[in-house]
C-alpha atoms as a PDB file:
ATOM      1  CA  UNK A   1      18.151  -4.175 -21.616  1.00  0.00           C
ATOM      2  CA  UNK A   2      15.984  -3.544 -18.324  1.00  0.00           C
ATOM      3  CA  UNK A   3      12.679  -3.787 -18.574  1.00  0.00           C
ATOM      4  CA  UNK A   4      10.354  -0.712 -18.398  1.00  0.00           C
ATOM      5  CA  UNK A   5       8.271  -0.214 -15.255  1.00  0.00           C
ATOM      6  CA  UNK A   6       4.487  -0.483 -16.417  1.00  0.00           C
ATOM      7  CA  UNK A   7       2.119   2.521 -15.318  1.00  0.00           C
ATOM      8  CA  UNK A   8       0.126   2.704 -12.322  1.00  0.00           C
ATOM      9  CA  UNK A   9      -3.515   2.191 -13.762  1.00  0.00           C
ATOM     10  CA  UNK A  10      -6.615   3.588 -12.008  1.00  0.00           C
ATOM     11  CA  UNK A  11      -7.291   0.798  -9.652  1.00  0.00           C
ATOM     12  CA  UNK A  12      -4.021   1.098  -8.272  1.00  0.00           C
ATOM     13  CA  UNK A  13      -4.571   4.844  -7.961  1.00  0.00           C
ATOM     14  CA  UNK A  14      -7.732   4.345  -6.221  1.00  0.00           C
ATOM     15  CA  UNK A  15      -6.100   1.699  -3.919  1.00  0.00           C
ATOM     16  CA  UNK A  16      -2.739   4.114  -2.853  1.00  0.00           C
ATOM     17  CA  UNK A  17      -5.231   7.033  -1.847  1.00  0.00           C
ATOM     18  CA  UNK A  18      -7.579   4.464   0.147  1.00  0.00           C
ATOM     19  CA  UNK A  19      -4.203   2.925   1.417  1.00  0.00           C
ATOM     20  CA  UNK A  20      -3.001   6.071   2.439  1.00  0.00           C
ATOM     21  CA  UNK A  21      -6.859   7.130   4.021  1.00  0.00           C
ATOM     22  CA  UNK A  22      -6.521   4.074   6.099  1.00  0.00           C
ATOM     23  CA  UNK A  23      -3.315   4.832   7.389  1.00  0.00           C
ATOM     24  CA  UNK A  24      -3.701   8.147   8.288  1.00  0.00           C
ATOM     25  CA  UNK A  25      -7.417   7.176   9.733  1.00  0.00           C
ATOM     26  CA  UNK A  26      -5.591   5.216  12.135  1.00  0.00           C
ATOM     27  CA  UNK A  27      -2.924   7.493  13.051  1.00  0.00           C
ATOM     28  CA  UNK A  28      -0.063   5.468  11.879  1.00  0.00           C
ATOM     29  CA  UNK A  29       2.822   6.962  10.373  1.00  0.00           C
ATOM     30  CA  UNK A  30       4.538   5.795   7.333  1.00  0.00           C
ATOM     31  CA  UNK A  31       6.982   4.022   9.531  1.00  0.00           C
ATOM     32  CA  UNK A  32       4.697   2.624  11.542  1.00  0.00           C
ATOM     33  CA  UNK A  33       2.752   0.766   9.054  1.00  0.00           C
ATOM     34  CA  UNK A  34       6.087  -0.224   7.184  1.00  0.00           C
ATOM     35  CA  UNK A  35       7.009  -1.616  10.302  1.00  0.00           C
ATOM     36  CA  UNK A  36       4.081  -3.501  10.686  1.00  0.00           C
ATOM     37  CA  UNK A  37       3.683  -4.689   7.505  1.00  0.00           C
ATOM     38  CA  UNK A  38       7.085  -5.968   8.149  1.00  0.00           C
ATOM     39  CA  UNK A  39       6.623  -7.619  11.114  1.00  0.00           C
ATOM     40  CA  UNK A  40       3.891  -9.792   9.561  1.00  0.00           C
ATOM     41  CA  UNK A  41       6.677 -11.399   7.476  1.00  0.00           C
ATOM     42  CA  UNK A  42       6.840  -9.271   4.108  1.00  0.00           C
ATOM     43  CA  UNK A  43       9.566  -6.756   4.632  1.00  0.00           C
ATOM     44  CA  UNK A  44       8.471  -3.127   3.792  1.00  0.00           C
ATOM     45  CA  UNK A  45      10.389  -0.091   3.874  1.00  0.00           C
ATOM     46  CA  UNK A  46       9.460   3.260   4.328  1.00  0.00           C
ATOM     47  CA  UNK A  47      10.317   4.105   0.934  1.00  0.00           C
ATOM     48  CA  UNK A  48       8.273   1.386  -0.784  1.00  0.00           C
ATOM     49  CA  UNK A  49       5.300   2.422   0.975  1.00  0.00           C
ATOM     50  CA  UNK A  50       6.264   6.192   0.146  1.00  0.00           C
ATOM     51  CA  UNK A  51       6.466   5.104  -3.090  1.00  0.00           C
ATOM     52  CA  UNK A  52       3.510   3.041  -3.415  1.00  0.00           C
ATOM     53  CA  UNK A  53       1.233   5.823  -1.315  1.00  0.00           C
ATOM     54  CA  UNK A  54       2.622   8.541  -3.919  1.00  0.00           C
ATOM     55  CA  UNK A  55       1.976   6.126  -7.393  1.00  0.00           C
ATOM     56  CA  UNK A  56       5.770   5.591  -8.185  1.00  0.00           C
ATOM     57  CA  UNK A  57       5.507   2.181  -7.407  1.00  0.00           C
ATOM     58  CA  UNK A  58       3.207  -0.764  -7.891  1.00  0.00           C
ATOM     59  CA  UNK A  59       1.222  -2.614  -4.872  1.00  0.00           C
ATOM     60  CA  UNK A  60       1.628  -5.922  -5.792  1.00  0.00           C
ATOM     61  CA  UNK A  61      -1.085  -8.983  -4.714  1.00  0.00           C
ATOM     62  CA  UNK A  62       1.109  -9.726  -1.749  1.00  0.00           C
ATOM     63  CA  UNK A  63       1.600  -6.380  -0.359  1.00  0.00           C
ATOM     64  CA  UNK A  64      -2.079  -5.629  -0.030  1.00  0.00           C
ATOM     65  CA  UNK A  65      -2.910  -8.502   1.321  1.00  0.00           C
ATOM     66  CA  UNK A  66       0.037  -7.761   3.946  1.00  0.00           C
ATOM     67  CA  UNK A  67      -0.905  -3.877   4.283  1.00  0.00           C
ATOM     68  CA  UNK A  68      -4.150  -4.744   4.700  1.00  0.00           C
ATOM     69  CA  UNK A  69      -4.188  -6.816   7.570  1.00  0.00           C
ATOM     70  CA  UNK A  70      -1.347  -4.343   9.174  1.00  0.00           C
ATOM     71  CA  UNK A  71      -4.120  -2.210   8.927  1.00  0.00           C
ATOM     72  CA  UNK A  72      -7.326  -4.195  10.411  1.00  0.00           C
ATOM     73  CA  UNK A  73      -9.379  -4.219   7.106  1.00  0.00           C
ATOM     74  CA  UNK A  74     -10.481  -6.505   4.328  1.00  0.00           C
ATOM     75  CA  UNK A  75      -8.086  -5.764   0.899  1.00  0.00           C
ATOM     76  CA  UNK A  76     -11.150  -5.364  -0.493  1.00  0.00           C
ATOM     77  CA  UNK A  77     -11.713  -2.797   1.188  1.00  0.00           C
ATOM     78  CA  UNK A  78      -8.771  -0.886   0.135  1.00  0.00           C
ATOM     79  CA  UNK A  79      -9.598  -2.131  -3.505  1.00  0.00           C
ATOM     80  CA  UNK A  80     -13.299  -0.803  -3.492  1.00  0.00           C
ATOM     81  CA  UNK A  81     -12.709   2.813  -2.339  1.00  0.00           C
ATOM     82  CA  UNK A  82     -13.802   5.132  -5.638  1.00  0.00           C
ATOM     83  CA  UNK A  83     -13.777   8.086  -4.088  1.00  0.00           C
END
């Protein structure tokens, strides 16, 4: 029996909106930064990040690390956004 997907909690809530701020701050498309993060070696489609960006889907350590950088800032920053 498959395991059941655990929830997206509030930190990871807080960190797809400031994922998504940052993104669209810079002017970057969804396929853009996919294909970015992708380029820096962790492959990312347009659907994960869709998916991530809309709470269906969990950012894992390794993907914020990797959309962070795509995107020029600390993953702190992108974990410390509250509003």
């Amino acid at each position: 029996m498959p395991e059941s997907p655990l929830g997206i909690g509030p930190a990871g809530v807080l960190t797809a909106r400031a994922i998504t701020r940052s993104r669209a701050a810079r002017g970057f498309a969804q396929c853009q930064l996919a294909e970015r993060v992708t380029a820096l070696g962790r492959p990312m489609t347009i659907t994960m990040l869709s998916r991530i960006e809309r709470w269906q889907r969990r950012c894992d350590v390794d993907d914020l690390v990797a959309i962070a950088t795509a995107l020029d800032v600390s993953p702190l920053a992108l974990l410390a956004e509250t509003s």
